[in-house]
Protein backbone atom coordinates (compact mmCIF):
# COMPACT_ATOMS: atom_id res chain seq x y z
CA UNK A 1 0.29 9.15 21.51
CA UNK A 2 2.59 9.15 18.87
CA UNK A 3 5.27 11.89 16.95
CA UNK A 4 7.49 11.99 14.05
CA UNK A 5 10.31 14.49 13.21
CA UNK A 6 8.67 15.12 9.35
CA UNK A 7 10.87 16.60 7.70
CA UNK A 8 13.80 13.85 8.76
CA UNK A 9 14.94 11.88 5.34
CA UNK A 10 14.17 8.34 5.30
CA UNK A 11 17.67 6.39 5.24
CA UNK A 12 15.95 3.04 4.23
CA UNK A 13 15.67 2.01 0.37
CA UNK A 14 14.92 -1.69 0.44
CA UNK A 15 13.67 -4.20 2.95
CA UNK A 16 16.70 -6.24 2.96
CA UNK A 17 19.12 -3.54 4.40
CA UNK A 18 20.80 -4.06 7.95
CA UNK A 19 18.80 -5.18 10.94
CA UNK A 20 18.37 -4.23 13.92
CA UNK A 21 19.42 -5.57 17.43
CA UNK A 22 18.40 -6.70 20.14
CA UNK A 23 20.66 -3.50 22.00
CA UNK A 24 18.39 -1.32 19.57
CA UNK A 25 15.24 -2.28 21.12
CA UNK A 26 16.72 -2.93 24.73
CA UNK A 27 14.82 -0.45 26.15
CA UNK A 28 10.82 -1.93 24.95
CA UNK A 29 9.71 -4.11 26.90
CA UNK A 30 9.14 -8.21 25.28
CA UNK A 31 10.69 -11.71 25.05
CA UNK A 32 13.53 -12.68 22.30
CA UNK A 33 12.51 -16.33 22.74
CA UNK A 34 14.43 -19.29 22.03
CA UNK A 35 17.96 -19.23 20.79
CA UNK A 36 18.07 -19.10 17.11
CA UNK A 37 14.33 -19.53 16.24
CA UNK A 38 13.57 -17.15 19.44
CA UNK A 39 9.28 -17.06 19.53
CA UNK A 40 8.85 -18.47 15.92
CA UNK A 41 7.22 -21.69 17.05
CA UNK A 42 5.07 -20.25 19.67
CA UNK A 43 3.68 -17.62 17.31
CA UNK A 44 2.92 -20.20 14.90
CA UNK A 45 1.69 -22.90 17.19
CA UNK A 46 -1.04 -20.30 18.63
CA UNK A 47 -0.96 -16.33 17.06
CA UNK A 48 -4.08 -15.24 18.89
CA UNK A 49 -2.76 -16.57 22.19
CA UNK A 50 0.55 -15.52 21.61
CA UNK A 51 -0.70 -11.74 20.99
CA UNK A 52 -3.25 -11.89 24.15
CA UNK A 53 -0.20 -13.12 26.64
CA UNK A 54 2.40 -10.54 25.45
CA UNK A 55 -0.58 -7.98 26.13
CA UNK A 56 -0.92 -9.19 29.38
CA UNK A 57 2.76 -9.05 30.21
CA UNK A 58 3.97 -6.15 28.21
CA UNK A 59 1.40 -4.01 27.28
CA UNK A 60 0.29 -2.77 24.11
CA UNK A 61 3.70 -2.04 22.72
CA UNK A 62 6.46 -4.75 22.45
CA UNK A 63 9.37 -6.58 20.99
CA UNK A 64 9.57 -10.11 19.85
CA UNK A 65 12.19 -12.27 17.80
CA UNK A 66 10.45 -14.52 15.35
CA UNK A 67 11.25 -15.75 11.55
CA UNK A 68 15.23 -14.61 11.83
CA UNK A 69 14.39 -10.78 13.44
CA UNK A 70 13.02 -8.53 15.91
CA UNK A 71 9.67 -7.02 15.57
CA UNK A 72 7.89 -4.42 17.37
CA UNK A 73 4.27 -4.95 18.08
CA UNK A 74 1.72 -2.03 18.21
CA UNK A 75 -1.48 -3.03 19.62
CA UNK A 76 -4.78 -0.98 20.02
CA UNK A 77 -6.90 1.09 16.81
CA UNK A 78 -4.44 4.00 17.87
CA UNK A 79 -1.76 2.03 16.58
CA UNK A 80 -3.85 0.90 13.28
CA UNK A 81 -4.49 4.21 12.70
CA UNK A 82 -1.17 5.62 12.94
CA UNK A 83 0.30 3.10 11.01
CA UNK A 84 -2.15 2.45 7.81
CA UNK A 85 -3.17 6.60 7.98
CA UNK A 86 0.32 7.25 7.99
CA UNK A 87 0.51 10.95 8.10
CA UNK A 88 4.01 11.40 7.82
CA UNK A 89 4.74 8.57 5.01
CA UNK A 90 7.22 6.65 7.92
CA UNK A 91 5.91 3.22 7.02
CA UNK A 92 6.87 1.68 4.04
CA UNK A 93 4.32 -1.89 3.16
CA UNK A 94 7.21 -2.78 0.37
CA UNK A 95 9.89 -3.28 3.05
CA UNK A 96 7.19 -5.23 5.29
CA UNK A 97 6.08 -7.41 3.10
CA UNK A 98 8.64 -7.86 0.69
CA UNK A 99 10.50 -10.36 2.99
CA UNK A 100 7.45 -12.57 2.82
CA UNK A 101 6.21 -11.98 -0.69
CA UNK A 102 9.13 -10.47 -2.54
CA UNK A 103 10.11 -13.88 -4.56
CA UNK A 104 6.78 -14.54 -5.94
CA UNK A 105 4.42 -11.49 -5.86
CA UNK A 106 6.87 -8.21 -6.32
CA UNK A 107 6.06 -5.05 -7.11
CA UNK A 108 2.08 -5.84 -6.51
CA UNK A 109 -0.32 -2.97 -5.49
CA UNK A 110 0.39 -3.68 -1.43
CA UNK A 111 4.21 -3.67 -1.84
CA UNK A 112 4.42 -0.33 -3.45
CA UNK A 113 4.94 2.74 -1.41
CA UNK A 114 3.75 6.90 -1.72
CA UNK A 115 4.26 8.49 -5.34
CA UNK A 116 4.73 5.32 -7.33
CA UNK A 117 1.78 3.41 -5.28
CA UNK A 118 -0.12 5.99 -5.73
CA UNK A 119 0.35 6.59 -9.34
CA UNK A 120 -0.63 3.06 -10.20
CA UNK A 121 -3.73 2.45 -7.74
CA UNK A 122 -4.89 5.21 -9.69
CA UNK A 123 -4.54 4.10 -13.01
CA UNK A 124 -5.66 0.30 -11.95
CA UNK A 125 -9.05 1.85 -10.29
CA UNK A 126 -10.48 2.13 -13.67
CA UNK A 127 -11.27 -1.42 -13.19
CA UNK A 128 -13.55 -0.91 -10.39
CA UNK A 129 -15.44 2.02 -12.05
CA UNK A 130 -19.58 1.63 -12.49
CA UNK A 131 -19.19 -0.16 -15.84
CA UNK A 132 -16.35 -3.00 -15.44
CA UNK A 133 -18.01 -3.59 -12.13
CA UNK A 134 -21.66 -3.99 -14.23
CA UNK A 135 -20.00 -6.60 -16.14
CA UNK A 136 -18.54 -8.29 -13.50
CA UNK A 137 -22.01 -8.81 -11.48
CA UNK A 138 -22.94 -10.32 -14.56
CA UNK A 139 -20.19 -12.58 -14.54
CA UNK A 140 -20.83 -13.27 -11.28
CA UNK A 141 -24.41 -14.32 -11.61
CA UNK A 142 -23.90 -16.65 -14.25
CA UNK A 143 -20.64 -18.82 -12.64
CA UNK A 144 -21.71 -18.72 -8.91
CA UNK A 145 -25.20 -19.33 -9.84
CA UNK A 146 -24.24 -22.76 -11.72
CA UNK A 147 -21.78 -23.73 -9.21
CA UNK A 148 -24.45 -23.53 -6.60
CA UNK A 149 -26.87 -25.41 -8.34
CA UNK A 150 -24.49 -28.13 -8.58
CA UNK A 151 -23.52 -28.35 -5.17
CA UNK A 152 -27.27 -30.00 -4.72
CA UNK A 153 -28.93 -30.77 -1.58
CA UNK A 154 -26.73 -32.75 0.81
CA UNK A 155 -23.29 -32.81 2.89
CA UNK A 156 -20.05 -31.08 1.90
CA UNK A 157 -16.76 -29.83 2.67
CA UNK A 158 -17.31 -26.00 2.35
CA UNK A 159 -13.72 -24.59 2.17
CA UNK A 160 -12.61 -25.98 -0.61
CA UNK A 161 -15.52 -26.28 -2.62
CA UNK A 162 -15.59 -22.41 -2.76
CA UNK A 163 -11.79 -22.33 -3.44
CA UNK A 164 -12.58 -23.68 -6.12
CA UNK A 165 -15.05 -21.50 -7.47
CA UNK A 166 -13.35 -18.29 -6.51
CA UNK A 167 -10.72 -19.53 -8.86
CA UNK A 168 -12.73 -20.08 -11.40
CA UNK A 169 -14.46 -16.73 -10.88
CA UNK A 170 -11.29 -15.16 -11.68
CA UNK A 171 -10.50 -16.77 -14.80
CA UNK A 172 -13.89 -15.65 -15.97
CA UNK A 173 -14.36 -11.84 -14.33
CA UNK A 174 -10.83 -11.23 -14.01
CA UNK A 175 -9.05 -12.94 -16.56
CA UNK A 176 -12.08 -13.25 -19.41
CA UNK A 177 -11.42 -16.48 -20.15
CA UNK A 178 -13.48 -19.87 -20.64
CA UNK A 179 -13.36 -22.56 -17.86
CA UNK A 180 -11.34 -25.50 -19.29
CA UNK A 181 -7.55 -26.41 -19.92
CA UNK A 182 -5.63 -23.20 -20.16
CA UNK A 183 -7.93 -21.71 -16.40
CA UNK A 184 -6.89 -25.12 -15.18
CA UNK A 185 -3.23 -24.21 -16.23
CA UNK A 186 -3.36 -20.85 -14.52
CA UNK A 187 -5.00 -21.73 -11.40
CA UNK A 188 -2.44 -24.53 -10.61
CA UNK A 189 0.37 -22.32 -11.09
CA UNK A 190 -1.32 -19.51 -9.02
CA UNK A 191 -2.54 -22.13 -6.38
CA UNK A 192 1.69 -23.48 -6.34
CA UNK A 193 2.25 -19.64 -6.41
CA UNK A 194 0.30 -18.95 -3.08
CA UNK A 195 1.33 -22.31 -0.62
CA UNK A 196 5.03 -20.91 -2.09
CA UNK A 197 4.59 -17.65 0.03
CA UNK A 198 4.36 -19.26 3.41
CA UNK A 199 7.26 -22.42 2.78
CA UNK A 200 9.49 -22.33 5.41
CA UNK A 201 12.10 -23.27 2.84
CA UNK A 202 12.83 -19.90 1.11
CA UNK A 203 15.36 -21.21 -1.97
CA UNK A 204 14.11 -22.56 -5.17
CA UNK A 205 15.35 -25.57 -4.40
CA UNK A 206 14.53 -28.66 -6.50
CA UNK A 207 11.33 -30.60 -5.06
CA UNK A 208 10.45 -27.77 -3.15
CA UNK A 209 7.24 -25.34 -2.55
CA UNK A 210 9.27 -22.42 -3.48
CA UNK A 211 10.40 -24.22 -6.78
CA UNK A 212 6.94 -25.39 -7.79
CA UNK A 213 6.25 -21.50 -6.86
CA UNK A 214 8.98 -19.90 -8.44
CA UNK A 215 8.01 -21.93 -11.57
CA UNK A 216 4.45 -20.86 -11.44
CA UNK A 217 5.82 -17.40 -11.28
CA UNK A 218 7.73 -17.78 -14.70
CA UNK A 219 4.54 -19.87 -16.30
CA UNK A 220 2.60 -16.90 -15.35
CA UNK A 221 4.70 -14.04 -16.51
CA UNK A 222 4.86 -15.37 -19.45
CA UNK A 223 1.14 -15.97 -20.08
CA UNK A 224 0.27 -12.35 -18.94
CA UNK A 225 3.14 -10.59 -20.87
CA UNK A 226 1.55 -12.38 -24.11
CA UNK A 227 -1.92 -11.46 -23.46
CA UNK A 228 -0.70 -7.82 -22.65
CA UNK A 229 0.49 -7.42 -25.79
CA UNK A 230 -2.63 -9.31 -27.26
CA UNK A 231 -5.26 -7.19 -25.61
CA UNK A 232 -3.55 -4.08 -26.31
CA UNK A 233 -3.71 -4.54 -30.06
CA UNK A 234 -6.97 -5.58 -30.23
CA UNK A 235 -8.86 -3.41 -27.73
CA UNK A 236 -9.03 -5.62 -24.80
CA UNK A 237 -12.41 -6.12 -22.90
CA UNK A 238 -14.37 -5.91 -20.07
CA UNK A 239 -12.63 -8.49 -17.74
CA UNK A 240 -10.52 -6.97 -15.00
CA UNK A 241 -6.86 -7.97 -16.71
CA UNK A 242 -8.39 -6.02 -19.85
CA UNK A 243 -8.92 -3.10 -17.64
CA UNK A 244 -5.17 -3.05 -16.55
CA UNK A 245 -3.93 -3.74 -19.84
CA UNK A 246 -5.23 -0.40 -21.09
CA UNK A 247 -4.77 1.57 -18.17
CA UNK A 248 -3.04 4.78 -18.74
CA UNK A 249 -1.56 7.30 -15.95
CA UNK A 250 -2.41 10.73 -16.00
CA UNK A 251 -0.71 11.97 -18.69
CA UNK A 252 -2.04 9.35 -20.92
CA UNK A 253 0.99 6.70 -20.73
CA UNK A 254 0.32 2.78 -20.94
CA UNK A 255 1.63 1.16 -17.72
CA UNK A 256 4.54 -0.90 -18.45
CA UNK A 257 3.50 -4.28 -19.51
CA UNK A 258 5.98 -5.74 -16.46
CA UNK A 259 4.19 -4.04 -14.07
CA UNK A 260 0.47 -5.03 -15.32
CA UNK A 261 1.63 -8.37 -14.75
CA UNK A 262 3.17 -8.05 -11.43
CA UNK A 263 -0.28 -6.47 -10.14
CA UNK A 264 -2.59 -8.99 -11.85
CA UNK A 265 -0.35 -11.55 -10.09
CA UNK A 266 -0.73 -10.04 -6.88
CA UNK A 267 -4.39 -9.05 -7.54
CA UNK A 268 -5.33 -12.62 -8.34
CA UNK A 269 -3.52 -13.96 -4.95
CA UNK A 270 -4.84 -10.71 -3.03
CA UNK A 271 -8.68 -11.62 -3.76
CA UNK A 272 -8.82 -15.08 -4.08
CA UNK A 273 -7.37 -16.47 -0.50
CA UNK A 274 -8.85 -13.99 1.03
CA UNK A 275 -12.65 -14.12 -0.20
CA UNK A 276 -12.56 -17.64 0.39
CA UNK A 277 -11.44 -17.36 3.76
CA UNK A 278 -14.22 -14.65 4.97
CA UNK A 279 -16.78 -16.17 2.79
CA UNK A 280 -16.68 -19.25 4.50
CA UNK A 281 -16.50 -17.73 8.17
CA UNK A 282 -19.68 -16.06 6.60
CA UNK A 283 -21.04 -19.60 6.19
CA UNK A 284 -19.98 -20.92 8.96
CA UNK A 285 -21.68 -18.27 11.49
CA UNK A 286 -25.53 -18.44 9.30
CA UNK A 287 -25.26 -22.05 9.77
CA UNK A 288 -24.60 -21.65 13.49
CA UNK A 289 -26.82 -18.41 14.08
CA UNK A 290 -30.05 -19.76 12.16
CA UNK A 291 -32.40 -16.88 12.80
CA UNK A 292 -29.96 -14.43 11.47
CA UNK A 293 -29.55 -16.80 8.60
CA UNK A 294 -32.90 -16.81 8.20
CA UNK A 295 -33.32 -12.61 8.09
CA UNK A 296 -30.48 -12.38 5.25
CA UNK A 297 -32.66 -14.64 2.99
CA UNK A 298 -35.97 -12.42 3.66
CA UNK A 299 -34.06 -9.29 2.95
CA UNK A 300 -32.69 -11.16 -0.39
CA UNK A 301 -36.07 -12.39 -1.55
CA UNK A 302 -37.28 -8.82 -0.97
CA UNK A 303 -34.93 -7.71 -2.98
CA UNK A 304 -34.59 -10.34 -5.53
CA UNK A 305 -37.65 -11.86 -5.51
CA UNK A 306 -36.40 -15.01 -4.37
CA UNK A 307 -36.56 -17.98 -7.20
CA UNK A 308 -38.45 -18.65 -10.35
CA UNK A 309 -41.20 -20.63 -11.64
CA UNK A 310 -38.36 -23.10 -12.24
CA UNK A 311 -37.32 -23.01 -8.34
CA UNK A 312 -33.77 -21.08 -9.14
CA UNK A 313 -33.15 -17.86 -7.44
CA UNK A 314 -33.59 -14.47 -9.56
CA UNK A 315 -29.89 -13.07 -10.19
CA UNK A 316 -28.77 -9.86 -8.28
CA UNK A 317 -29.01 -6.64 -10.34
CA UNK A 318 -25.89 -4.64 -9.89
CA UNK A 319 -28.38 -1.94 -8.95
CA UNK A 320 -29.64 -3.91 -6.22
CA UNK A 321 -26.20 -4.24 -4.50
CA UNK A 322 -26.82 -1.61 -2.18
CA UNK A 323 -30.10 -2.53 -0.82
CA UNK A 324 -29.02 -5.62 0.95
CA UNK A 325 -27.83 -3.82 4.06
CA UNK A 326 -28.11 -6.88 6.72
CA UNK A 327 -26.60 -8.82 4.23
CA UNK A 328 -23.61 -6.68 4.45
CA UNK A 329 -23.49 -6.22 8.05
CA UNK A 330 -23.43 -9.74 8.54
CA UNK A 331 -20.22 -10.05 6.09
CA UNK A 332 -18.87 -7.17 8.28
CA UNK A 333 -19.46 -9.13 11.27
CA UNK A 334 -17.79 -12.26 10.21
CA UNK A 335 -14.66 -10.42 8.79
CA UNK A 336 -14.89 -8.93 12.60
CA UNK A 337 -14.64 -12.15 14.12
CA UNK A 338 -11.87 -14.01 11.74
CA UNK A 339 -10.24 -11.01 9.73
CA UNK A 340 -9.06 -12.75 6.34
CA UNK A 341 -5.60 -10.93 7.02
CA UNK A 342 -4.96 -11.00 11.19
CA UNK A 343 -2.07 -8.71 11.04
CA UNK A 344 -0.05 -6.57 9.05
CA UNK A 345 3.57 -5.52 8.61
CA UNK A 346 5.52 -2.25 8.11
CA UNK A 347 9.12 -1.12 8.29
CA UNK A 348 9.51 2.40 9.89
CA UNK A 349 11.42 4.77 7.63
CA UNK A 350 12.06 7.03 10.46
CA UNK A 351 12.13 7.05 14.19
CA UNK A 352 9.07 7.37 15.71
CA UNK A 353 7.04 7.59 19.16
CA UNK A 354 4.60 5.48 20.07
CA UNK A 355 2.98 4.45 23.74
CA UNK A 356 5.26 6.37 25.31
CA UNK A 357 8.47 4.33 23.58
CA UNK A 358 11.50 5.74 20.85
CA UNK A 359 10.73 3.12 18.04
CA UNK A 360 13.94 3.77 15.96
CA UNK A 361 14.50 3.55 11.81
CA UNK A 362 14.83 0.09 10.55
CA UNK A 363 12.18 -1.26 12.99
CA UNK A 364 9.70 -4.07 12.00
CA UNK A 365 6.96 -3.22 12.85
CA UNK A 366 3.52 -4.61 12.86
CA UNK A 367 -0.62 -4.22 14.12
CA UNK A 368 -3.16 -6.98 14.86
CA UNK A 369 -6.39 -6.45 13.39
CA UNK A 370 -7.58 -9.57 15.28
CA UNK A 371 -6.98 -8.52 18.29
CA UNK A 372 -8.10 -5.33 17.91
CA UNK A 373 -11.69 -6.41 16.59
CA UNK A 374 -11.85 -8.37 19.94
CA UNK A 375 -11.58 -5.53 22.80
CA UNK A 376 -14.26 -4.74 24.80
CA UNK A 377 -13.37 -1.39 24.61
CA UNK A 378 -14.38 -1.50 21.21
CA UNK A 379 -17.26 -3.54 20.50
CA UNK A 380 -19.53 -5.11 23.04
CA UNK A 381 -19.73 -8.99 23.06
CA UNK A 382 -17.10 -9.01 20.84
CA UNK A 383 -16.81 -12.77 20.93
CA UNK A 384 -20.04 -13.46 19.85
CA UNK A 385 -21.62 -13.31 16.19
CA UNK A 386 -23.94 -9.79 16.27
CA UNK A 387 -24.23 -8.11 12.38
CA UNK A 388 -26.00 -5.34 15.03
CA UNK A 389 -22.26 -4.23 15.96
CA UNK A 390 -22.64 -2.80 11.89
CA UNK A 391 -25.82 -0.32 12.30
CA UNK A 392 -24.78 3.40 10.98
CA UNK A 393 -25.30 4.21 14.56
CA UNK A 394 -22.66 2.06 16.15
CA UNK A 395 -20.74 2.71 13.12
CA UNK A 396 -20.33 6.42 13.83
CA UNK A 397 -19.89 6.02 17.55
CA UNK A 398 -16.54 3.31 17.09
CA UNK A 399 -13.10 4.27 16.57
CA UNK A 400 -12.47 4.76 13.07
CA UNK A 401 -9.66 2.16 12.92
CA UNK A 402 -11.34 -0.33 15.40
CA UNK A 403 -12.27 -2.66 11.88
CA UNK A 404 -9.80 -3.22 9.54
CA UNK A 405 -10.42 -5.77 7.55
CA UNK A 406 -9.62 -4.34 4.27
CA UNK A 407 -6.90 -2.16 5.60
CA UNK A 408 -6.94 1.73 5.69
CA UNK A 409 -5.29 4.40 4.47
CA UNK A 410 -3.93 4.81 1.41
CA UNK A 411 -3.61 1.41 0.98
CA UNK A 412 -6.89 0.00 1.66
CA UNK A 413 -7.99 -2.46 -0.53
CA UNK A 414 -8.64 -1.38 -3.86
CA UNK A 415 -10.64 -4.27 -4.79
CA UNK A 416 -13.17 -4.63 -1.69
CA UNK A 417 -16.37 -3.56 -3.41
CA UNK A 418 -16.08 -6.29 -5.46
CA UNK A 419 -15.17 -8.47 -2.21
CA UNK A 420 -18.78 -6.70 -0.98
CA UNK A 421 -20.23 -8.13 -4.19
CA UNK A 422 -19.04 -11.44 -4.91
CA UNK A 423 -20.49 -12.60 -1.17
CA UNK A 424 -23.46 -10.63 -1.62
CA UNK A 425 -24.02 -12.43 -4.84
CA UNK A 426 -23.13 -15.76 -2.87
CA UNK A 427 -25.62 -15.28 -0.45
CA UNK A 428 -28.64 -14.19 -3.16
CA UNK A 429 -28.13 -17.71 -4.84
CA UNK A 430 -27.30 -19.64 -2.04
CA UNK A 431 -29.92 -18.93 0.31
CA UNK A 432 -33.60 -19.02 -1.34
CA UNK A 433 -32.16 -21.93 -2.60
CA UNK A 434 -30.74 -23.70 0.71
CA UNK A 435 -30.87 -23.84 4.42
CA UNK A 436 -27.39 -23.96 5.72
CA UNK A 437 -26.65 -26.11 8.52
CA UNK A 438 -22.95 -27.43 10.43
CA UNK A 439 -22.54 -31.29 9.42
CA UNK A 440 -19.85 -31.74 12.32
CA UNK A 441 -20.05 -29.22 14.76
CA UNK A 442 -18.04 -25.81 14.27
CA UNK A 443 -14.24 -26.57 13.48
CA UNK A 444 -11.20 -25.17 15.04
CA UNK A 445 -9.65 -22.53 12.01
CA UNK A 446 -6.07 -22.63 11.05
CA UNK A 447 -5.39 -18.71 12.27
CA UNK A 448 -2.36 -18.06 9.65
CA UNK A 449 -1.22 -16.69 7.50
CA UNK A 450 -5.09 -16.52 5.76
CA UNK A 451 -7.44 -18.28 7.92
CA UNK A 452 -8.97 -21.26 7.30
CA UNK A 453 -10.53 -24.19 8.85
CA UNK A 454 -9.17 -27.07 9.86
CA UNK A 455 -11.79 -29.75 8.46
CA UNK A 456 -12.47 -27.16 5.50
CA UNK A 457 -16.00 -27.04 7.50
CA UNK A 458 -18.38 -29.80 7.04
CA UNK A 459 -22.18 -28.18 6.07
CA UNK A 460 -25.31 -29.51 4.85
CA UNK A 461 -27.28 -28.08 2.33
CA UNK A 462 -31.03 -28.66 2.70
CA UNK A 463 -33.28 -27.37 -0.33
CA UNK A 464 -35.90 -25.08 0.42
């Protein structure tokens, strides 16, 4: 299906070199649009639909002009696998995101390419090892367990309540610091940070996103170059940003203190959008699917042993993670349905084959992990809810790259046990507590550029 000369030298250094034209791409089949804004508006108006009618037309491989360029889309787990495996090192994630993310979240983990990438996912994994991960659970436990309780029995907007939490989460496990003023500081930047990304104005313009953002940017560099320095000199701790701080490479070197705070910046925006988004589809499809609901909280109080004398559930041991296997094929299931990240972006390096078509250097290039993770060919009812398409057995029997949530490759996500155990944590003090039901029907989702829905979905909590 596809080739690569590979020992051709990449000609590309940076994502903002020349474009190409539509006399590049003349001969791969697609529609340039609208003059000027070409098939911006439709993409954005409906992605999904977009994606399904240029399949129909074109075929699994083809060109579109959207957001000022041409892209070239590669549809099908062939194409996710030749892309995020990347044998030949042709596609470079810096010069695919960086026209999206460049101005407020460079040099993060995702827009980082071979050696250098790498290097550093290396040295930042030590903050996923057995015993920052221990201390995290424990974290964990103690915020989502008191957030929960204070939800209380009743109606609420889902979305943003756990937007909330996630964020303050992260200024506990990741940042190891008390709820209060100075969280409240860095979540609003971050938050100003993140609705910065997607502006359609792109200039730090006064009164704009991208200022507010841009701002947030400087707050936070500032804050984490301090407590670099800080945690350095005094040991650090157990929170993830202490576990960057002292990370060393492999021979022994400190990372530069600019680059530990360009990947807890990213880091922070990479886990928080994203867990929100899938934990609520989670939500959403146990209060809609009530009998599967209903087997997650046997399996946790099996586990667990549901609540207390006092009527609170029992914390999850970090040594019980593993044991709640329908738990986690549910969350695999829902990040099926409505991937937290629908598609991804490269820039080839190289020329390259693919479906039969020349894709030449310079191309933007992209995959659709929602569309993939809705063929037939792939899974079987793939529009409805079914944790069964996750047994070991249908596992094995599935095209490696037909689920890609998290990515593949060498730069799959780097953080998604802890995604695996944040939710699974969710779910063991959510559910002995509460019976989840929809308040106002299931909502339509906002499909980009993170999923969400539109009425932040309306549940009601019943105690058990």
């Amino acid at each position: 299906m596809a080739t690569l000369a590979p020992h051709q030298p990449a000609e590309l250094t940076h994502w903002s070199d020349g474009r190409l034209g539509e006399r590049d791409l003349a001969h791969i089949p697609g529609d340039g649009g609208l003059p000027l804004v070409g098939n911006t508006f439709r993409m954005l108006a409906d992605p999904h639909g977009f994606t399904r009618r240029m399949v129909e037309q074109y075929g699994h491989v083809y060109r579109t002009r959207a957001f000022g360029g041409w892209q070239i889309a590669m549809i099908g787990a062939d194409a996710n696998e030749l892309m995020l495996f990347d044998r030949n090192r042709n596609f470079s994630s810096e010069q695919g995101w960086g026209p999206i993310l460049d101005k407020l979240f460079p040099r993060g983990l995702m827009l980082l390419d071979f050696d250098h990438h790498r290097a550093d996912r290396r040295a930042l994994s030590i903050a996923f090892k057995p015993g920052p991960m221990r201390h995290y659970s424990g974290s964990l436990n103690r915020g989502i367990a008191r957030q929960v309780e204070a939800w209380g029995e009743g109606e609420m907007t889902f979305y943003p309540a756990i937007k909330e939490l996630t964020l303050d989460l992260a200024a506990d496990s990741f940042i190891g610091i008390e709820w209060g003023p100075e969280a409240d500081k860095i979540n609003t930047a971050f938050i100003d940070m993140v609705q910065a990304s997607v502006a359609p104005v792109r200039k730090s313009l006064p009164f704009t996103q991208m200022k507010r953002g841009t701002d947030g940017r400087a707050f936070l560099v500032d804050w984490f170059t301090k407590e670099t320095h800080r945690r350095r000199a005094e040991g650090g701790g157990q929170d993830m940003f202490s576990q960057f701080a002292t990370a060393t490479h492999d021979d022994g070197s400190l990372m530069p203190v600019d680059e530990v705070v360009d990947h807890m910046n990213f880091l922070m925006m990479a886990a928080h959008d994203t867990i929100t988004s899938s934990g609520t589809s989670l939500v959403m499809q146990l209060a809609k699917h009530q009998d599967w609901q209903e087997k997650l909280r046997q399996e946790i109080e099996a586990v667990t042993g549901g609540v207390d004398a006092s009527g609170k559930p029992r914390d999850l041991a970090y040594e019980d993670l593993g044991k709640l296997a329908l738990t986690e094929m549910a969350f695999k299931e829902a990040l099926r349905m409505i991937p937290p990240v629908p598609s991804t972006p490269r820039r080839a390096l190289r020329e390259f084959e693919f479906g039969g078509y020349a894709i030449p250097a310079g191309a933007h290039v992209g995959i659709n992990a929602h569309y993939v993770h809705h063929m037939e060919e792939h899974w079987d009812r793939p529009h409805a809810f079914e944790p069964l398409h996750f047994t070991p057995e249908k596992v094995k029997e599935r095209h490696k790259y037909a689920w890609i949530p998290f990515g593949g490759g060498a730069h799959m996500c780097l953080g998604l046990h802890f995604a695996y155990m944040q939710i699974k944590i969710l779910m063991a003090q959510l559910l002995p507590r509460y019976r989840i039901e929809l308040a106002d029907g299931e909502p339509e989702w906002q499909p980009w550029p993170i999923p969400k829905p539109k009425d932040g979905l309306k549940i009601r909590l019943v105690s058990l």
